[in-house]
Every structure is written in structure tokens, then in C-alpha cells.
C-alpha atoms as a PDB file:
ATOM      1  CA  UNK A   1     -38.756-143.798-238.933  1.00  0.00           C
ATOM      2  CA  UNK A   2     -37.547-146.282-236.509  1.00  0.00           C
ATOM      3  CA  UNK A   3     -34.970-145.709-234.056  1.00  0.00           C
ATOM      4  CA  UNK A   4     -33.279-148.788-235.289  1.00  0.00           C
ATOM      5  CA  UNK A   5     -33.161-147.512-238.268  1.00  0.00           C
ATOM      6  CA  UNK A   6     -29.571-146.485-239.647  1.00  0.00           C
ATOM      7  CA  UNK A   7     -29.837-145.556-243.275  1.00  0.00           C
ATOM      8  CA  UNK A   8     -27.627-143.743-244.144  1.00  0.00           C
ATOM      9  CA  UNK A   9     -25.284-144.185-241.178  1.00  0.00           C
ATOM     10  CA  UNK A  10     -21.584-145.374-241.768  1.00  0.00           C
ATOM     11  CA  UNK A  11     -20.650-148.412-239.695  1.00  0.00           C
ATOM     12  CA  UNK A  12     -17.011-149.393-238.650  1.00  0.00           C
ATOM     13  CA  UNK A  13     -16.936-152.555-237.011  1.00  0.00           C
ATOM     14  CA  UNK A  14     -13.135-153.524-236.183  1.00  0.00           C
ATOM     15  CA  UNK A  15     -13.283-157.116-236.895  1.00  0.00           C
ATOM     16  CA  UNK A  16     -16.066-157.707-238.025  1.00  0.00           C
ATOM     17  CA  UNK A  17     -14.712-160.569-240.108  1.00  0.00           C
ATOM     18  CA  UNK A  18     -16.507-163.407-238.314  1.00  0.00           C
ATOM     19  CA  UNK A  19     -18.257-164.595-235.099  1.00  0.00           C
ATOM     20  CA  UNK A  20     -19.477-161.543-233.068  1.00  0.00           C
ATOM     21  CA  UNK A  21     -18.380-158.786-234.845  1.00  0.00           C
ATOM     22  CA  UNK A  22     -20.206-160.179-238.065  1.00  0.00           C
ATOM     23  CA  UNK A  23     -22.906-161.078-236.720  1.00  0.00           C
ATOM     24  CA  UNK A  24     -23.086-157.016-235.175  1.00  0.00           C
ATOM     25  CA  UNK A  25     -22.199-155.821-238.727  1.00  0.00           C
ATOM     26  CA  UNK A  26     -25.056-158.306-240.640  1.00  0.00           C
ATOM     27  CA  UNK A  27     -27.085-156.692-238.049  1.00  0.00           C
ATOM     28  CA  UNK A  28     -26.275-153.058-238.722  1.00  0.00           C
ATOM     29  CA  UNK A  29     -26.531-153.925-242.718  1.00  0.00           C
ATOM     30  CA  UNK A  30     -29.791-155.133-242.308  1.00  0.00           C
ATOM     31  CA  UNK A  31     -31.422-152.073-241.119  1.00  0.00           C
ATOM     32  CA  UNK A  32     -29.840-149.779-243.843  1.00  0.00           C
ATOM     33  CA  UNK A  33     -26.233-149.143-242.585  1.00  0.00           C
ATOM     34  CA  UNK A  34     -23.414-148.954-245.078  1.00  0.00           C
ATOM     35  CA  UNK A  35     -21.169-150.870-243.044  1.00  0.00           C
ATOM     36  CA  UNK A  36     -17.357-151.545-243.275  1.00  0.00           C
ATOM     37  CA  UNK A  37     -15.740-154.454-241.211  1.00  0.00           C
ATOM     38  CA  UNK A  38     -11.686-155.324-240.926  1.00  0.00           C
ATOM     39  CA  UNK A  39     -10.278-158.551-240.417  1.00  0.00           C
ATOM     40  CA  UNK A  40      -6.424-160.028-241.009  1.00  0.00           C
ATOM     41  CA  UNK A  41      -6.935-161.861-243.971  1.00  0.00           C
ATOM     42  CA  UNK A  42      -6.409-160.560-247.292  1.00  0.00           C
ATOM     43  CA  UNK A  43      -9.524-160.837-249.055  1.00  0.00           C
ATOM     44  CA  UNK A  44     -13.271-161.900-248.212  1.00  0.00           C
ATOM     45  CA  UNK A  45     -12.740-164.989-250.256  1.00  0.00           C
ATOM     46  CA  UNK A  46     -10.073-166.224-247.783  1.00  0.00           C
ATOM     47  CA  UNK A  47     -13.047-166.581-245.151  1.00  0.00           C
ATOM     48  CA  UNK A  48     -15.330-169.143-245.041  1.00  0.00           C
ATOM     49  CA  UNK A  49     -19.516-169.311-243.749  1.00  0.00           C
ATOM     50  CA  UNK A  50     -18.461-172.481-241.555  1.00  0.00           C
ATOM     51  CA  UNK A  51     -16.036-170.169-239.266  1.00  0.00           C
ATOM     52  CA  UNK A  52     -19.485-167.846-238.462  1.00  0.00           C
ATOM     53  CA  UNK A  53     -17.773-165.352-241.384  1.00  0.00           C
ATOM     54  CA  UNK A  54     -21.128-163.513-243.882  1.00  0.00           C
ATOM     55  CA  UNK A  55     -19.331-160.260-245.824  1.00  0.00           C
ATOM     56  CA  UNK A  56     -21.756-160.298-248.340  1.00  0.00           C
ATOM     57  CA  UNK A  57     -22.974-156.649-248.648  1.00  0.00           C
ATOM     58  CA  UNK A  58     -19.991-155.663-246.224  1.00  0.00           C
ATOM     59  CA  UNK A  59     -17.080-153.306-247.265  1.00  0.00           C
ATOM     60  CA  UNK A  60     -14.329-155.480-246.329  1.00  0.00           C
ATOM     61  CA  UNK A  61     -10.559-154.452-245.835  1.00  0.00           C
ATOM     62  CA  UNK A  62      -7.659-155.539-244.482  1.00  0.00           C
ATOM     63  CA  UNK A  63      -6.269-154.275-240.649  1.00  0.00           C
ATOM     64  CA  UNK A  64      -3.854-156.401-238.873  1.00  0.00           C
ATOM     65  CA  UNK A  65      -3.714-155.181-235.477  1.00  0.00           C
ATOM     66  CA  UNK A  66      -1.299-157.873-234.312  1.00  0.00           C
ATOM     67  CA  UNK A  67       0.988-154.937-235.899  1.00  0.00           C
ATOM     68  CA  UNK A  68       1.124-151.679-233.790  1.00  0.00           C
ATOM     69  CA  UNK A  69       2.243-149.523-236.734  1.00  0.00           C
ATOM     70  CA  UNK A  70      -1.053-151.235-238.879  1.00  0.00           C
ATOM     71  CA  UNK A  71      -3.662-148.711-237.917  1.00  0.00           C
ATOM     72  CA  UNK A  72      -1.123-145.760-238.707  1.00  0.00           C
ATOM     73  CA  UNK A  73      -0.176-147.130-242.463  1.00  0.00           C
ATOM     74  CA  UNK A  74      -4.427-147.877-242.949  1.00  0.00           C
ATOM     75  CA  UNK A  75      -6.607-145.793-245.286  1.00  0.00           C
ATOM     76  CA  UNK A  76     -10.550-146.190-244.624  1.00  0.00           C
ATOM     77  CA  UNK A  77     -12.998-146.326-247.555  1.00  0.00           C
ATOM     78  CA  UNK A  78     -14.795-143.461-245.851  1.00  0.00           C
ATOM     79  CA  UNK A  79     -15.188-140.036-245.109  1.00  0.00           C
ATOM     80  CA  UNK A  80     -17.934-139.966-242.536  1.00  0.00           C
ATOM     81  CA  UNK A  81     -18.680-142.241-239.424  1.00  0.00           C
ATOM     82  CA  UNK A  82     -21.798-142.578-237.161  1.00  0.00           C
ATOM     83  CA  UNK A  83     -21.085-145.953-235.445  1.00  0.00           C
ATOM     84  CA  UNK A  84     -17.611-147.458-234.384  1.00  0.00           C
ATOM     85  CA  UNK A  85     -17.595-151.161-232.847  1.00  0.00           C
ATOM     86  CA  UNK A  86     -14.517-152.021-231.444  1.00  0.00           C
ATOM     87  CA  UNK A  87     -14.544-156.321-231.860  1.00  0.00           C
ATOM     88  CA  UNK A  88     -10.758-156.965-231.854  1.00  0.00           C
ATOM     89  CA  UNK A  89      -9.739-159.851-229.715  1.00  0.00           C
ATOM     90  CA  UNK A  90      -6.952-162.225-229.044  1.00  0.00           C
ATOM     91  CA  UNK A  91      -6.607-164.966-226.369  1.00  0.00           C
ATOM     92  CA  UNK A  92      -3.684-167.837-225.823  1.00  0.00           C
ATOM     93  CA  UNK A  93      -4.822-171.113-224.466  1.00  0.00           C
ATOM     94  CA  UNK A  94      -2.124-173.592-222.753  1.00  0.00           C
ATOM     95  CA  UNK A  95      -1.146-171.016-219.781  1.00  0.00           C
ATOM     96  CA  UNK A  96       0.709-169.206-222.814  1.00  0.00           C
ATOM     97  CA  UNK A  97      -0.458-165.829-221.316  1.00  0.00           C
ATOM     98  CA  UNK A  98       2.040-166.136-218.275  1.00  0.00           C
ATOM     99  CA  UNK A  99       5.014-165.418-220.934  1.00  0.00           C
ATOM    100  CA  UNK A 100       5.285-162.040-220.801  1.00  0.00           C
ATOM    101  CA  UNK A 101       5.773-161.596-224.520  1.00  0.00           C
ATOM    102  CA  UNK A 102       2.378-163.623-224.956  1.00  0.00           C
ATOM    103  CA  UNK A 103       1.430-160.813-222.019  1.00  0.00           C
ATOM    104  CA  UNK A 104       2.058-157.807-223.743  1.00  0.00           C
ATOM    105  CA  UNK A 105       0.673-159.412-227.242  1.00  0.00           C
ATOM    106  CA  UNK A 106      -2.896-159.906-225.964  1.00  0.00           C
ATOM    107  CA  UNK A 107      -2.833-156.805-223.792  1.00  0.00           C
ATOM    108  CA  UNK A 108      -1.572-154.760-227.547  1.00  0.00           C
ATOM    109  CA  UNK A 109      -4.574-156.154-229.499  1.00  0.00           C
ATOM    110  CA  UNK A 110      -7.605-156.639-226.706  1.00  0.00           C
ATOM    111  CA  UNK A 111      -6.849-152.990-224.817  1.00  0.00           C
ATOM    112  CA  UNK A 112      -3.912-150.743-226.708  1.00  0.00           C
ATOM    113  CA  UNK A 113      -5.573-151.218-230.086  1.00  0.00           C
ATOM    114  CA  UNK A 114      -8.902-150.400-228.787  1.00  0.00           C
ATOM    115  CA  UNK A 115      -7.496-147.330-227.231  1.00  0.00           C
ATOM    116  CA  UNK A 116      -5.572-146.036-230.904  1.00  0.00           C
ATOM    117  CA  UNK A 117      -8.895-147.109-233.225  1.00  0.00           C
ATOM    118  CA  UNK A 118     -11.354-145.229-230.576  1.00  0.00           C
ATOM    119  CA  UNK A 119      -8.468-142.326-231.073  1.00  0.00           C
ATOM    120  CA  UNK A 120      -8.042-142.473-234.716  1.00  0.00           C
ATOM    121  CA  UNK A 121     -11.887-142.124-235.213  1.00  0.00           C
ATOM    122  CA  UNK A 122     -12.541-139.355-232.710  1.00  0.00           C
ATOM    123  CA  UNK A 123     -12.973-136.650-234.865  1.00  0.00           C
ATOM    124  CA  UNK A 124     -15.111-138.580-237.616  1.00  0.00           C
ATOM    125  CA  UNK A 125     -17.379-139.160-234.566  1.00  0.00           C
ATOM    126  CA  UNK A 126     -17.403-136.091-233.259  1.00  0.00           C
ATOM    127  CA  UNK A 127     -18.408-134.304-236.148  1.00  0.00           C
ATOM    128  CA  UNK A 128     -21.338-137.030-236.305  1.00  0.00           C
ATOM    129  CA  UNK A 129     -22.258-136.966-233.209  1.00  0.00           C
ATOM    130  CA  UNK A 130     -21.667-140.830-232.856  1.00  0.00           C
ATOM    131  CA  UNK A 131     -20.952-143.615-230.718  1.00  0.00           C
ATOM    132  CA  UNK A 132     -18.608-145.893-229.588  1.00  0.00           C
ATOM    133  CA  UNK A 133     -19.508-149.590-228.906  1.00  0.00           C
ATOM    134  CA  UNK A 134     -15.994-151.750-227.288  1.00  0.00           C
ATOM    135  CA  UNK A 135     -16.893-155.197-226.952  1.00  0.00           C
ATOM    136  CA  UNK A 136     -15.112-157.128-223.872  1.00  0.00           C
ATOM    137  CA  UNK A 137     -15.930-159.922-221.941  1.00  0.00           C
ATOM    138  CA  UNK A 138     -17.404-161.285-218.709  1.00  0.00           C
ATOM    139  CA  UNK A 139     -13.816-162.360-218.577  1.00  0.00           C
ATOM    140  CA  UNK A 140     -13.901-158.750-217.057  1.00  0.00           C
ATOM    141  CA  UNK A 141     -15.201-159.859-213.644  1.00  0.00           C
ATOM    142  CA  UNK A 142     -13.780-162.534-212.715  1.00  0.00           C
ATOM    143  CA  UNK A 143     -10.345-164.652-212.254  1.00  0.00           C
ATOM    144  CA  UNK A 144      -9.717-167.039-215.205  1.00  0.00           C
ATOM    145  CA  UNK A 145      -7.039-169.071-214.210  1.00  0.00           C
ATOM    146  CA  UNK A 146      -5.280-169.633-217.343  1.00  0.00           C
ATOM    147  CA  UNK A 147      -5.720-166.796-218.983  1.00  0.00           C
ATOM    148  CA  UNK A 148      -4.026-163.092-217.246  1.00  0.00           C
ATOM    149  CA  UNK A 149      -4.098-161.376-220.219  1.00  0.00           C
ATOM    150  CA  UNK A 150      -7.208-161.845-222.068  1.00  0.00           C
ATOM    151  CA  UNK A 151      -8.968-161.183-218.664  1.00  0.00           C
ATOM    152  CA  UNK A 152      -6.974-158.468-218.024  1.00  0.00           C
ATOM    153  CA  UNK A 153      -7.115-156.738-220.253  1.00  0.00           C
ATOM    154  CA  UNK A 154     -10.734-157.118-220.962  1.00  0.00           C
ATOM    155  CA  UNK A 155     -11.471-155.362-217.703  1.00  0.00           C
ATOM    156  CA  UNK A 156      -9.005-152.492-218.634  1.00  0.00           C
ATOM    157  CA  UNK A 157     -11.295-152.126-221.551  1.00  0.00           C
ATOM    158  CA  UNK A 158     -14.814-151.556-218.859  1.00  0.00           C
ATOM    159  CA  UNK A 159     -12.239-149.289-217.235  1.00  0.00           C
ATOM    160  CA  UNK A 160     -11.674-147.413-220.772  1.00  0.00           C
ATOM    161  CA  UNK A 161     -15.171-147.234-222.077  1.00  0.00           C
ATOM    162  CA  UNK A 162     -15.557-145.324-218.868  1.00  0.00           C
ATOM    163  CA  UNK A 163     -13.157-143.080-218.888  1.00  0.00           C
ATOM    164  CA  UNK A 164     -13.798-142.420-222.889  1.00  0.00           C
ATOM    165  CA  UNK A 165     -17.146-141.748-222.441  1.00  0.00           C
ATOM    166  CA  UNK A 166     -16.283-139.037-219.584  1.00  0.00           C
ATOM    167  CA  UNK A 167     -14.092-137.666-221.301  1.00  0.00           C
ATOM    168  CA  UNK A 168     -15.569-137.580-225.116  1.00  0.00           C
ATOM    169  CA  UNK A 169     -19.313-137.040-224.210  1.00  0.00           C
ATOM    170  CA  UNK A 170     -19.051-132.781-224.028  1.00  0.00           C
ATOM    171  CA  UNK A 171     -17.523-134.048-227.535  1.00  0.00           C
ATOM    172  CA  UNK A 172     -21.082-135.647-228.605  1.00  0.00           C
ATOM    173  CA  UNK A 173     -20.000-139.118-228.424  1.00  0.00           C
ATOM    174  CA  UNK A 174     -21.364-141.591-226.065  1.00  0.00           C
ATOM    175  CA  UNK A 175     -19.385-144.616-225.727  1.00  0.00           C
ATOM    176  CA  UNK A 176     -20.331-147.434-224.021  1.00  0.00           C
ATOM    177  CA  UNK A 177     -19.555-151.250-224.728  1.00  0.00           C
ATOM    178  CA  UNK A 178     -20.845-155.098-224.401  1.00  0.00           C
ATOM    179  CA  UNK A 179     -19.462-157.729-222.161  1.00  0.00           C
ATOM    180  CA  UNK A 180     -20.863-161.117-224.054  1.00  0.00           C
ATOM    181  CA  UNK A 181     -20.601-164.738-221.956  1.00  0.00           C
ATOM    182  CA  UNK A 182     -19.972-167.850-224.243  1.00  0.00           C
ATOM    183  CA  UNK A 183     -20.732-167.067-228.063  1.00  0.00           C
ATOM    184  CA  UNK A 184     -19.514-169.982-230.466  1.00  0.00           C
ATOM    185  CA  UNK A 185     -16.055-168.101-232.276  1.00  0.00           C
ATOM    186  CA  UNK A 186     -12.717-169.106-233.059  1.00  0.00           C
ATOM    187  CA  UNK A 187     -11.963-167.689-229.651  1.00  0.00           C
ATOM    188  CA  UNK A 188     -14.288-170.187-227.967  1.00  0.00           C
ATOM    189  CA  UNK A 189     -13.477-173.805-229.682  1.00  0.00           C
ATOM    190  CA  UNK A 190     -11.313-174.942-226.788  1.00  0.00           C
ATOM    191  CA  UNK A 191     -14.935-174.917-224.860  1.00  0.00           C
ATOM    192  CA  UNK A 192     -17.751-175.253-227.654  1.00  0.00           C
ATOM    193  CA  UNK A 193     -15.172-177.600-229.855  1.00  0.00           C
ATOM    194  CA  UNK A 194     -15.179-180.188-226.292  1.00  0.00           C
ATOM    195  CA  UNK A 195     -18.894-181.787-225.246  1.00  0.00           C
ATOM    196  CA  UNK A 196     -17.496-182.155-221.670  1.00  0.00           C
ATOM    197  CA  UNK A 197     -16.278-178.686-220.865  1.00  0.00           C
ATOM    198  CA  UNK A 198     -19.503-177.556-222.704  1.00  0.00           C
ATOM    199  CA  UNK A 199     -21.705-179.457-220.939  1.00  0.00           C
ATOM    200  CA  UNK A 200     -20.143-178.219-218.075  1.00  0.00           C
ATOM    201  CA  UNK A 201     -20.322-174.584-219.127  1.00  0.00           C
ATOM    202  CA  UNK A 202     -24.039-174.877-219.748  1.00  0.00           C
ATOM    203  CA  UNK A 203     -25.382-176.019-216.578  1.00  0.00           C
ATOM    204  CA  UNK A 204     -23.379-172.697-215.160  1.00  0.00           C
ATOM    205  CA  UNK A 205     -25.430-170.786-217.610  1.00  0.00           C
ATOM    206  CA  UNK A 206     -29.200-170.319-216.246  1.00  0.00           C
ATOM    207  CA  UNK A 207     -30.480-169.918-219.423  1.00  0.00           C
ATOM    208  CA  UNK A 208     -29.134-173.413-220.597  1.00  0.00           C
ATOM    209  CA  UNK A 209     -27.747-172.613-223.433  1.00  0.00           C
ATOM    210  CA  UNK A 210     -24.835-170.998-225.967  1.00  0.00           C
ATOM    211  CA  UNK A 211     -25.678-167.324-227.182  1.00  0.00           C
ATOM    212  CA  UNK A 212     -25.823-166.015-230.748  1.00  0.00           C
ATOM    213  CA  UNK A 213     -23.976-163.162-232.168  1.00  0.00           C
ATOM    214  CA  UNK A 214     -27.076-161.627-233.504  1.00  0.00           C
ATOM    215  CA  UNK A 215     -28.249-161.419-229.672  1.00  0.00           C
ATOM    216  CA  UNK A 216     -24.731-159.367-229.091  1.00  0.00           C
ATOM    217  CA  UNK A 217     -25.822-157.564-231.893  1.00  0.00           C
ATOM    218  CA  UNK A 218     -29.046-156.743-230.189  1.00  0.00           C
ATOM    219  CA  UNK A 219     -27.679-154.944-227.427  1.00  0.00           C
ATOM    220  CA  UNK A 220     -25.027-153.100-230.205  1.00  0.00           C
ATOM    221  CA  UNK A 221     -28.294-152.041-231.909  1.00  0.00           C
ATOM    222  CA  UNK A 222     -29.648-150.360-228.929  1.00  0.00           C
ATOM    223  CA  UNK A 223     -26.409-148.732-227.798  1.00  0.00           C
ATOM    224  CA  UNK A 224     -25.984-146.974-230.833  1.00  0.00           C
ATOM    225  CA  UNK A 225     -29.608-146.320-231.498  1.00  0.00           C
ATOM    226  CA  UNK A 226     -31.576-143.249-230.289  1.00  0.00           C
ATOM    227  CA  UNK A 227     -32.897-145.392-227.583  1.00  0.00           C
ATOM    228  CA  UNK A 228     -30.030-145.324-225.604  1.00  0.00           C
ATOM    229  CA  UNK A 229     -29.613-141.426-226.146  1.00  0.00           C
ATOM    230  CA  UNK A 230     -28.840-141.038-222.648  1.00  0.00           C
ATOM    231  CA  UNK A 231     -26.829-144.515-221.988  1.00  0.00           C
ATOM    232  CA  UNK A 232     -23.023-143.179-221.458  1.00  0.00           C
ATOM    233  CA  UNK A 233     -20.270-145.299-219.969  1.00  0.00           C
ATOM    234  CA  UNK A 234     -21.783-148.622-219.314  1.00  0.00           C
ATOM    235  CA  UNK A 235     -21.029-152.219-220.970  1.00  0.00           C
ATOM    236  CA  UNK A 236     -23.771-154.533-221.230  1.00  0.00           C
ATOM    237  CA  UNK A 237     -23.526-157.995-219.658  1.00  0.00           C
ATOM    238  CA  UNK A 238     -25.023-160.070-222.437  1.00  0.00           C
ATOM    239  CA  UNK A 239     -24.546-163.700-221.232  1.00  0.00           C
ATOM    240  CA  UNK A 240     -28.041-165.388-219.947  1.00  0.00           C
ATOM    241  CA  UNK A 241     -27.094-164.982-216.398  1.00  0.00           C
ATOM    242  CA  UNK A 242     -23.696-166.993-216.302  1.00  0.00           C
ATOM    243  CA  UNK A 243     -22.388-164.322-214.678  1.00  0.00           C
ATOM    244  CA  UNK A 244     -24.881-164.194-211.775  1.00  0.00           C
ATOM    245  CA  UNK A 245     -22.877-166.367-209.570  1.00  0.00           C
END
């Protein structure tokens, strides 16, 4: 059997509606996962291919995390988890993020909602011996002027994976997350949606161009694979060297 193999595994990927997250949960379907993904909408039929959004073969359901008291009120289609990806991300364009209520909205969703899925699912994953994947940002490690929260809290989530996976690996899980560059999403339009800015992104990008989300999904693949049996704390920088200088 290969160690990317993960039939029979159960796969939770918090938003896993669209852009990254799908493309991590297409990923984890494709090499025998039965996979469940969340998103806000009400129904897969409300998403559409042209947003980066594939559910077909996905156990979709409905987890608005924009609501605090959402996760508490939510019943999973499952009894057993191997693999939790934590995808859930918000970000205000406009220098919105210097309102503090705009504050305290990204910080909830990017960092406190990470912090009450990775806690809901701790004994599922315990008793499986699985793993926890958070995906951040290279907004992490470095200033972005108009944006405190969503960079922020992205590097409180680095900080959390760490502390998580010190604290929950005598407990069999090994968590450990992904900091992706510039992936086409909904969250990225105000850069991939304008050939200027783009153009401008790219030639800060060695590799020269945009990545995928089934290269994210690489790196989510090998995290919660065999492979990286004795990987425990660290997040990936998946972003073709932008973040080299």
C-alpha cells in the first residue's frame, strides 16, 4: 500500500468549499478518503466550478464560523476522524482591518475558530491517532500594510500549531500546518482579479508564476501521510520562493 494512500480514512477539511481547501479535499478524495468539507452556503448547488468550488464526491455541510456559537449548535456526519484541515479564512481589503470590530472579526474566524474546531475534534483524533493540518499564510512573516488582522492572526496560528502539537503529540496527534504564497481564491481577486498588481506580484515570485491548490494539497498529503510520521509542529512555506526576500 502506498503511504498516500487513505482508504478508509475520514477527512474533515473546514472549508473546503472552494479554492485551497477544495482543492486539499479533491486531493484527499482521490486517493480513497471519505472526505467531508464545510462551507457557509447552504447547499453544494449554491457554489459554482468558476469560483475554484468541485464537491462532487464530497460530503458537504453547512458551518458558518462567522458565528461563534456555530461550531457548538453543529452535528458532523461522522463518528471517526483520521485527518482534520483547518482552511477557514477571512480578510478585509480597504484598510477595513484597522476598525476594531473588523479586528476582532478576522482574528474570530482566521485564529479563535481554528483554536475551538482543533478542540472540538481532539478526541476523534486521538482515538485515531491523527493529524492536524492549519493552513495560514506567508502573511505570517511579514508586515502587510493594510491588512493587521489577517496577518495577525495568521502568525498566531504558526504560534498555535506549535503549541498544539506540544501539547497533543503524547496524545498521538501530530499537528503541523501550511503557509501557501499567492493561490488564485476569493481571498486573492483584489491581486489576481488586477494585471498590474499581478504582474507586479509575479516578478517577486522566483518561480514566475501563481500556485495551484492541488500543489497546497501536495504538501497536506505529506503532512498527514506516514511520510511525515515524525514531522510535529512545523508549517510548510508553500509559495515558489516569494518569501525568500
Amino acid at each position: 500500500m502506498s503511504d498516500l494512500d487513505f482508504s478508509g480514512k475520514t477527512v474533515l477539511v473546514v472549508g473546503g468549499s472552494s479554492g485551497i481547501g477544495n482543492g486539499i479535499a479533491q486531493a484527499f478524495l482521490t486517493r480513497g478518503a471519505v472526505v467531508c468539507v464545510t462551507g457557509t452556503r447552504g447547499s453544494p448547488a449554491e457554489y459554482d466550478a468558476a469560483d475554484g468550488s468541485d464537491l462532487d464526491g464530497l460530503d458537504y455541510q453547512t458551518l458558518d464560523l462567522t458565528d461563534p456559537l456555530a461550531l457548538d449548535c453543529w452535528t458532523p456526519r461522522f463518528d471517526a476522524l483520521d485527518v482534520l484541515v483547518l482552511c477557514q479564512g477571512a480578510v478585509r481589503y480597504g484598510r477595513a482591518e484597522f476598525e476594531l470590530d473588523v479586528f476582532r472579526e478576522i482574528v474570530e474566524i482566521n485564529l479563535s475558530s481554528v483554536m475551538a474546531c482543533a478542540t472540538r475534534f481532539h478526541p476523534l483524533l486521538a482515538a485515531s491517532v491523527g493529524s492536524v493540518i492549519v493552513i495560514s499564510s506567508i502573511a505570517a512573516f511579514g508586515a502587510r500594510i493594510g491588512n493587521p488582522a489577517y496577518a495577525a492572526s495568521k502568525a498566531a496560528a504558526v504560534a498555535l500549531v506549535k503549541t498544539l502539537a506540544e501539547a497533543w503529540a503524547a496524545d498521538g496527534i501530530r499537528v503541523n500546518g501550511i503557509a501557501p504564497g499567492l493561490v488564485p481564491s476569493k481571498l486573492t481577486t483584489i491581486t489576481t482579479g488586477d494585471e498590474k498588481r499581478l504582474a507586479s506580484t509575479l516578478r517577486r515570485i522566483p518561480i514566475g508564476r501563481l500556485g495551484t491548490p492541488d500543489e497546497i494539497a501536495g504538501a497536506a498529503l505529506f503532512l498527514a501521510s506516514p511520510l511525515a510520521s515524525y514531522v510535529v509542529g512545523h508549517t510548510i512555506v508553500v509559495d515558489g520562493g516569494k518569501s525568500l526576500s
